[in-house]
PDB file of N, CA and C in Angstrom:
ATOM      1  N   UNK A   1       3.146 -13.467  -1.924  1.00  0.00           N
ATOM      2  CA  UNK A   1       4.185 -12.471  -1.798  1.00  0.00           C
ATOM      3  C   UNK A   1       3.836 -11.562  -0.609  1.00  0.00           C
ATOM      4  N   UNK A   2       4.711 -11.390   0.191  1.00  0.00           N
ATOM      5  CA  UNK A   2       4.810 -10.021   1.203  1.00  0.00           C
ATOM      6  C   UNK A   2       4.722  -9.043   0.633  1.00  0.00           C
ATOM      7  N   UNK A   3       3.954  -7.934   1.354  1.00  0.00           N
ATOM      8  CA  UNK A   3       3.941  -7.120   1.192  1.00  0.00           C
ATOM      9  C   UNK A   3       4.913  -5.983   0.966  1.00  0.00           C
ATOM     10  N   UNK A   4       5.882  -5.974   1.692  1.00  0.00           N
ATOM     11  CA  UNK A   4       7.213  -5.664   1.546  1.00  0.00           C
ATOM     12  C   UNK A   4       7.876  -6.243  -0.114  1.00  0.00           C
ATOM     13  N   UNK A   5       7.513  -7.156   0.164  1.00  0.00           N
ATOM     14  CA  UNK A   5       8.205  -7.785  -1.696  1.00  0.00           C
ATOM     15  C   UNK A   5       7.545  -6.759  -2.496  1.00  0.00           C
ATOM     16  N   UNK A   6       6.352  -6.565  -2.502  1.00  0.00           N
ATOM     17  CA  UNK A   6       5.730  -5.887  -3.125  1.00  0.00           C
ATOM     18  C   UNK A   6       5.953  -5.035  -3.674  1.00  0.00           C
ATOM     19  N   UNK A   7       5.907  -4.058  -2.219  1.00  0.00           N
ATOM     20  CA  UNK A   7       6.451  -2.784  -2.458  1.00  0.00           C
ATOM     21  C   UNK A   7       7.811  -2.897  -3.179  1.00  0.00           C
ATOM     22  N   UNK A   8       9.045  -3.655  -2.619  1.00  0.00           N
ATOM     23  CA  UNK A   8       9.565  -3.428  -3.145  1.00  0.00           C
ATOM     24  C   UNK A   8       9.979  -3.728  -4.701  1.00  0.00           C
ATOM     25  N   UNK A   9       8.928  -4.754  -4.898  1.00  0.00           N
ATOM     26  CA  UNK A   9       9.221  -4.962  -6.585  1.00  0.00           C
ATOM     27  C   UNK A   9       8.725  -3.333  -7.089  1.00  0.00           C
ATOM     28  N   UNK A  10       7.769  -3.184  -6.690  1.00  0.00           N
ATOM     29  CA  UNK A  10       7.532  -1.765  -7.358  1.00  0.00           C
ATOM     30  C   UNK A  10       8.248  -0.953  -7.713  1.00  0.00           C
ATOM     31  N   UNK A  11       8.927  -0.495  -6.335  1.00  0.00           N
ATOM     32  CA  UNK A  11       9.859   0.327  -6.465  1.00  0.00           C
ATOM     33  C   UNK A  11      11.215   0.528  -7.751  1.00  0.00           C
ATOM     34  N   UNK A  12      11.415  -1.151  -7.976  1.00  0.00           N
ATOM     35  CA  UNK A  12      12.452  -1.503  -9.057  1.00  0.00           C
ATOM     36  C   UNK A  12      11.711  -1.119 -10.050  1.00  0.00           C
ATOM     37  N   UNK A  13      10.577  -1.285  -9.872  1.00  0.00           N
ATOM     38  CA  UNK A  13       9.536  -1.155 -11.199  1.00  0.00           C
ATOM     39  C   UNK A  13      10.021   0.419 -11.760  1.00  0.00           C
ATOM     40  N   UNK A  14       9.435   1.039 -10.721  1.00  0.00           N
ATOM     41  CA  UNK A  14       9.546   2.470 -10.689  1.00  0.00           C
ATOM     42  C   UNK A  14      10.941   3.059 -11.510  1.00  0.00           C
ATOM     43  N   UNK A  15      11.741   2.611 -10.958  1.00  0.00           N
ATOM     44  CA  UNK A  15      13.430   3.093 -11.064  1.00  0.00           C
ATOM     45  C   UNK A  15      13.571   2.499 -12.467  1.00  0.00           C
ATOM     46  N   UNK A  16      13.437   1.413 -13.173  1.00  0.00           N
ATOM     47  CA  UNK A  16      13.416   0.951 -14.062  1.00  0.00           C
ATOM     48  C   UNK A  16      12.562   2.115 -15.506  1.00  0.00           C
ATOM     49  N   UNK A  17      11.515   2.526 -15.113  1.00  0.00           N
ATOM     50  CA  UNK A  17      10.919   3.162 -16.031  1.00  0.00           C
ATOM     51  C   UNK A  17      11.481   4.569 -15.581  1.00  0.00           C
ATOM     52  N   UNK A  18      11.740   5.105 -14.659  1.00  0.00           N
ATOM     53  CA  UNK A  18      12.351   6.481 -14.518  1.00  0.00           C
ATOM     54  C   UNK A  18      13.573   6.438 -15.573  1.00  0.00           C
ATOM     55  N   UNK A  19      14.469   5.448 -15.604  1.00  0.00           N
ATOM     56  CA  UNK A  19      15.811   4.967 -16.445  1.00  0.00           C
ATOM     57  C   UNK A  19      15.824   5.704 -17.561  1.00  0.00           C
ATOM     58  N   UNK A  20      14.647   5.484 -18.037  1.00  0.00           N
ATOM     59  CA  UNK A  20      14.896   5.956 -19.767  1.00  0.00           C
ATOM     60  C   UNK A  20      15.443   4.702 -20.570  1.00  0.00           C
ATOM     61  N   UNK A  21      15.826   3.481 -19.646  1.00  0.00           N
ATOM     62  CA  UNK A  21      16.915   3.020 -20.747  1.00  0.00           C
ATOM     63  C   UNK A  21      16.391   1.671 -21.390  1.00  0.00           C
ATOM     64  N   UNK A  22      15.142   1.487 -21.674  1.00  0.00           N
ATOM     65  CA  UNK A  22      14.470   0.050 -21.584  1.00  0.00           C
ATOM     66  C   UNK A  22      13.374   0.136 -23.188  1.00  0.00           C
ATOM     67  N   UNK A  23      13.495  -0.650 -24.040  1.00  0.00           N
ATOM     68  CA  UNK A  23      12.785  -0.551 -24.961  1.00  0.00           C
ATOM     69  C   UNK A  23      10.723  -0.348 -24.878  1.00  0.00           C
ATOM     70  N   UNK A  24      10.482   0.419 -25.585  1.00  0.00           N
ATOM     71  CA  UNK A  24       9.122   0.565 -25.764  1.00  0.00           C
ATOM     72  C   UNK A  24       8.043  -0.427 -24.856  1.00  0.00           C
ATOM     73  N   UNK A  25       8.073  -1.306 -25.810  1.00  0.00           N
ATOM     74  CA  UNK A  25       7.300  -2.460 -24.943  1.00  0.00           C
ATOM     75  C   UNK A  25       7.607  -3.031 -24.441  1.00  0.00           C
ATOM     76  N   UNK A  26       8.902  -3.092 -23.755  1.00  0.00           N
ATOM     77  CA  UNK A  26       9.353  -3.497 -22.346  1.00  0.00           C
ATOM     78  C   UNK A  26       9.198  -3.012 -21.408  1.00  0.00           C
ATOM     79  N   UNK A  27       8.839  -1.337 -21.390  1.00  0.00           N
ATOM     80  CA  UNK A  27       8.556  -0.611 -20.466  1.00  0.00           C
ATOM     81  C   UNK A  27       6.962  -0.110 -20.269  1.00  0.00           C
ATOM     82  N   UNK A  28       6.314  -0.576 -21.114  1.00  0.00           N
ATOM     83  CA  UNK A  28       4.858  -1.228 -21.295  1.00  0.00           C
ATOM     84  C   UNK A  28       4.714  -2.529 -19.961  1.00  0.00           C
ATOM     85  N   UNK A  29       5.082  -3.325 -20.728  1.00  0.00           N
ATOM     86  CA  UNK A  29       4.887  -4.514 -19.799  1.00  0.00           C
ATOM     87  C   UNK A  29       5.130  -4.141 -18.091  1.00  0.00           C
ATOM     88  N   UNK A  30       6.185  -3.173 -17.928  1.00  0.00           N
ATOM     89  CA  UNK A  30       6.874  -3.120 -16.610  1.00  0.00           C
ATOM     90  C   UNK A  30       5.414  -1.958 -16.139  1.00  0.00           C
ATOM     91  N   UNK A  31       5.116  -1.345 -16.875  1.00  0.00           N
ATOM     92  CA  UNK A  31       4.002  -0.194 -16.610  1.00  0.00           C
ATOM     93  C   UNK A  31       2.887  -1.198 -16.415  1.00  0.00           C
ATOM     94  N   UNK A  32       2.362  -1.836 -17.220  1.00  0.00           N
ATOM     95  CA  UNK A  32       1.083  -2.916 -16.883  1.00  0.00           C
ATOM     96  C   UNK A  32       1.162  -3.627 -15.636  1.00  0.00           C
ATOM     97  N   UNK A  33       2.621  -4.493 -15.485  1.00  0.00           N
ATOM     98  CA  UNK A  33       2.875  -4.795 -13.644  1.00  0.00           C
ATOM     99  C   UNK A  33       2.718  -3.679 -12.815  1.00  0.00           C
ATOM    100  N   UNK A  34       3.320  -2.751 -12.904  1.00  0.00           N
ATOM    101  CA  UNK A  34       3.010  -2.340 -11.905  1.00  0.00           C
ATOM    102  C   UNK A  34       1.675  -1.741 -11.480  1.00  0.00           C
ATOM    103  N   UNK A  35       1.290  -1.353 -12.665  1.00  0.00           N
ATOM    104  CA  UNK A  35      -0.115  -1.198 -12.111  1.00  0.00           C
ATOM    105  C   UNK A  35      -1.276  -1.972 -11.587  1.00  0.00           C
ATOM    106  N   UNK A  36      -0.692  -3.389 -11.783  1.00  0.00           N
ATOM    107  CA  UNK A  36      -1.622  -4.412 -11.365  1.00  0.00           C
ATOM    108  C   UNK A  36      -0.697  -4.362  -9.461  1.00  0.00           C
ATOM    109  N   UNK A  37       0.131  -4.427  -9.708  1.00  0.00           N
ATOM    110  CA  UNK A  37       1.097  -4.384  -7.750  1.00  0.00           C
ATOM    111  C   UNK A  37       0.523  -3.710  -7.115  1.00  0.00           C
ATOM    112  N   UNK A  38       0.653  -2.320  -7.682  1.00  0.00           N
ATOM    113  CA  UNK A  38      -0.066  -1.233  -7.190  1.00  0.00           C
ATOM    114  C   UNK A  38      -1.611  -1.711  -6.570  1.00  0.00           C
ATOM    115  N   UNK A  39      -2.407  -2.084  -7.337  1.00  0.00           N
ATOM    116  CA  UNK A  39      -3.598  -1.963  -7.030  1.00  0.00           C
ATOM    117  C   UNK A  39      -3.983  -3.044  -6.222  1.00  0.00           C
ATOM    118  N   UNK A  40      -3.223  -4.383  -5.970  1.00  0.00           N
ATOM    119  CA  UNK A  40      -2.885  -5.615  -5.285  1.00  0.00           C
ATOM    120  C   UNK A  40      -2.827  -4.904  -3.624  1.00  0.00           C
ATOM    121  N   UNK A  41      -1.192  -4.229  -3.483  1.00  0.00           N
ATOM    122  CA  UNK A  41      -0.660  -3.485  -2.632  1.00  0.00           C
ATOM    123  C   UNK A  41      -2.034  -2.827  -2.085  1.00  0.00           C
ATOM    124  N   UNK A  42      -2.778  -1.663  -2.320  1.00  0.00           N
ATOM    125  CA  UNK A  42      -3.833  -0.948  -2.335  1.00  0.00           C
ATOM    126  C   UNK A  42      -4.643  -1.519  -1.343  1.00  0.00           C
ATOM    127  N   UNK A  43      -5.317  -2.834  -1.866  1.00  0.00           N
ATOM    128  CA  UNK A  43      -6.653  -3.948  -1.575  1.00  0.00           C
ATOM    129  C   UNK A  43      -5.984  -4.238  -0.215  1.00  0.00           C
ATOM    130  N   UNK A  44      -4.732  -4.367  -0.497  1.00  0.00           N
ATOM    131  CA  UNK A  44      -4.229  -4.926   0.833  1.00  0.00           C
ATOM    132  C   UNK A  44      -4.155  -4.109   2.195  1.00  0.00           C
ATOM    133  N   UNK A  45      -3.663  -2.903   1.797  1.00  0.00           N
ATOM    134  CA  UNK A  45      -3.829  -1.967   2.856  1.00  0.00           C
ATOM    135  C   UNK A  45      -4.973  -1.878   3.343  1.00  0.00           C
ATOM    136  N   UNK A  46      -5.945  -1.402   2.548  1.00  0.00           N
ATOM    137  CA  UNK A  46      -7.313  -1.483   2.678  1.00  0.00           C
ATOM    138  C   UNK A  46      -8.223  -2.245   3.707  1.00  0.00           C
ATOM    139  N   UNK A  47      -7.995  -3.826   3.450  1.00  0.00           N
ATOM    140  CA  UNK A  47      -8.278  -4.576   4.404  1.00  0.00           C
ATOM    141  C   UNK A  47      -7.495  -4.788   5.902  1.00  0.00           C
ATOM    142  N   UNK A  48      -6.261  -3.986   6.139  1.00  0.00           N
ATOM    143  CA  UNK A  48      -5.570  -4.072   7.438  1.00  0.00           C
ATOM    144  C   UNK A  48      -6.021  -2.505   8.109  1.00  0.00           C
ATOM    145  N   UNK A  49      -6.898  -1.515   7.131  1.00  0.00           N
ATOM    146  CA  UNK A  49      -6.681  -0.769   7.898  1.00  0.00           C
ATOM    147  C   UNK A  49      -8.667  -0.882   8.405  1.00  0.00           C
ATOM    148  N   UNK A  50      -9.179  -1.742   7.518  1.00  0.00           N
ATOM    149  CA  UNK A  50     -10.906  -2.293   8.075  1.00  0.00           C
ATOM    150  C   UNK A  50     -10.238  -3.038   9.710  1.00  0.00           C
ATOM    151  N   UNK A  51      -8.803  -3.693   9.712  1.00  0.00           N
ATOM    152  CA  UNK A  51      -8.838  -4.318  11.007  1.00  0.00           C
ATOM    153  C   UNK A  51      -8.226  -3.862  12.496  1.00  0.00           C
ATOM    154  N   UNK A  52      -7.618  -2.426  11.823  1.00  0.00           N
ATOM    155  CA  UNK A  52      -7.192  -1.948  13.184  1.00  0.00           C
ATOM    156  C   UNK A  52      -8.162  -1.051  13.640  1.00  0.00           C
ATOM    157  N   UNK A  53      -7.906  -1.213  15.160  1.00  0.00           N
ATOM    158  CA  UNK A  53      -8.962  -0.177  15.500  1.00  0.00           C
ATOM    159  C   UNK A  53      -7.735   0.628  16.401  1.00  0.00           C
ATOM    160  N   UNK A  54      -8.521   1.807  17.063  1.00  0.00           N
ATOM    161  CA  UNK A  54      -7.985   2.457  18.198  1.00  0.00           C
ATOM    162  C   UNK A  54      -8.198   2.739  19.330  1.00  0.00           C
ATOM    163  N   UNK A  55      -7.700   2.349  20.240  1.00  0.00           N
ATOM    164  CA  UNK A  55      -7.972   2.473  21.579  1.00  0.00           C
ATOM    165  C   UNK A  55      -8.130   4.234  21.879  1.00  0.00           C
ATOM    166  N   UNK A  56      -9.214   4.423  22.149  1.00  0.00           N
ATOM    167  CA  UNK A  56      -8.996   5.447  23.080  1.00  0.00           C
ATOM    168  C   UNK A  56      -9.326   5.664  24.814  1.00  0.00           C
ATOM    169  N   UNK A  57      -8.840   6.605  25.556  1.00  0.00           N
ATOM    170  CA  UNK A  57      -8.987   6.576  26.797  1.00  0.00           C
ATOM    171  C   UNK A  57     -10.513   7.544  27.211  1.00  0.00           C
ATOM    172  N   UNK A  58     -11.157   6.898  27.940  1.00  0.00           N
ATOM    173  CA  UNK A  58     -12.025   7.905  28.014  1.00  0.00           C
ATOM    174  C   UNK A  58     -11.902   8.526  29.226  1.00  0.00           C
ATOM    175  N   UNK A  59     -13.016   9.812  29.252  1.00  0.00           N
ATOM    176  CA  UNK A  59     -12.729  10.439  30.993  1.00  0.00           C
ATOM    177  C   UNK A  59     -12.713   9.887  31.917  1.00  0.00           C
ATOM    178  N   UNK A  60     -13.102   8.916  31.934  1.00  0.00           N
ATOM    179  CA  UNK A  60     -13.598   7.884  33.306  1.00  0.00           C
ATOM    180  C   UNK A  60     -12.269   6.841  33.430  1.00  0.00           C
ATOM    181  N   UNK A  61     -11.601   7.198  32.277  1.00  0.00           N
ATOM    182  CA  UNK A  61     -10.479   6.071  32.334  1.00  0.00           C
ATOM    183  C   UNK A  61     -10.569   4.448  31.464  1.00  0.00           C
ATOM    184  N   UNK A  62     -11.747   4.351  31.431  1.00  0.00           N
ATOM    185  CA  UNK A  62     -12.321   3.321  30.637  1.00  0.00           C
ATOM    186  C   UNK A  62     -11.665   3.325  29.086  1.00  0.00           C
ATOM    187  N   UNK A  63     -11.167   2.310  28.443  1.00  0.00           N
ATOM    188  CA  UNK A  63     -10.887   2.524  27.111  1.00  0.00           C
ATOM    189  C   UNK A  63     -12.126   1.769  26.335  1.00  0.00           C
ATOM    190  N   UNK A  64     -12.074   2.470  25.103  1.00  0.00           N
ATOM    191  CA  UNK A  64     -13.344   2.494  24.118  1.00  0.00           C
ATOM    192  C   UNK A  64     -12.496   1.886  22.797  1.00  0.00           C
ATOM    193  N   UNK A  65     -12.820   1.054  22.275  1.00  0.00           N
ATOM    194  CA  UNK A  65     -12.742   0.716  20.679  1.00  0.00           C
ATOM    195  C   UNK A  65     -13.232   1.539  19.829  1.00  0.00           C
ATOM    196  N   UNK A  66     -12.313   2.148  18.786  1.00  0.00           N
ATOM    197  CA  UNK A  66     -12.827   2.934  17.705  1.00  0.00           C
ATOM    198  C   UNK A  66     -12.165   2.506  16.654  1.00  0.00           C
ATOM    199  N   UNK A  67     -13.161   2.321  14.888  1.00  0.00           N
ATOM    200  CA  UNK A  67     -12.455   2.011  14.221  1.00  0.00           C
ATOM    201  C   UNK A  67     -11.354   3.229  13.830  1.00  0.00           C
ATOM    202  N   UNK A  68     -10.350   2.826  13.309  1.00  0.00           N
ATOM    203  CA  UNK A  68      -9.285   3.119  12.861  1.00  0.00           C
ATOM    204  C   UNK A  68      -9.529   4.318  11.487  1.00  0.00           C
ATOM    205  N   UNK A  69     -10.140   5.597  11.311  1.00  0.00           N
ATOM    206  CA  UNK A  69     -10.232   6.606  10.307  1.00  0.00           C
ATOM    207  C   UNK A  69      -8.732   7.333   9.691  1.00  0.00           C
ATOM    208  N   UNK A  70      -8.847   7.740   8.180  1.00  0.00           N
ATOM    209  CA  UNK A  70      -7.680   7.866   8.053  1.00  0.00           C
ATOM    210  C   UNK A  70      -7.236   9.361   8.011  1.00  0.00           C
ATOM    211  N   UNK A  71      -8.828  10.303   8.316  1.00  0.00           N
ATOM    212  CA  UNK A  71      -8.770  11.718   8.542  1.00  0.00           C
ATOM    213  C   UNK A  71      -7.866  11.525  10.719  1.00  0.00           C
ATOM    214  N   UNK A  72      -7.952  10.499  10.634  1.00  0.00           N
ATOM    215  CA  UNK A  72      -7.496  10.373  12.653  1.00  0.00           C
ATOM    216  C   UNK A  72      -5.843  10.579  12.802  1.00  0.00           C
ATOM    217  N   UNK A  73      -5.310  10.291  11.366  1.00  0.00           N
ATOM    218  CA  UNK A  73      -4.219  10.509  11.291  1.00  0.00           C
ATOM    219  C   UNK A  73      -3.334  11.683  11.337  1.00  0.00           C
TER     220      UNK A  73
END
């Protein structure tokens, strides 16, 4: 599954249990998926953000590889 699928199953996930309108342990089950998506989704980010790095420019003009921090944001 894409990532995008992902997310967006979640999201239905989400809207689904916001509803109110879904029996007990149906909205169990939809709570147990998503928390497994969620944490799928997560791992995944995780490892794309170990692979970007960032270019920066240095004084000299030279660019430098730096990994990618998420305080850089």
């Amino acid at each position: 599954m894409k990532f995008e699928e992902g997310l967006s199953k979640l999201e239905t996930i989400v809207q689904t249990l916001d509803s109110g309108n879904i029996p007990l342990d149906e909205a169990l089950t939809l709570f147990k998926d998503g928390l497994a998506l969620t944490k799928e989704l997560s791992k995944r980010l995780d490892e794309v953000e170990k692979k970007v790095e960032i270019l920066i420019k240095k004084e000299d003009g030279t660019l430098e590889k730096k990994p990618f921090l998420q305080e850089d944001v």
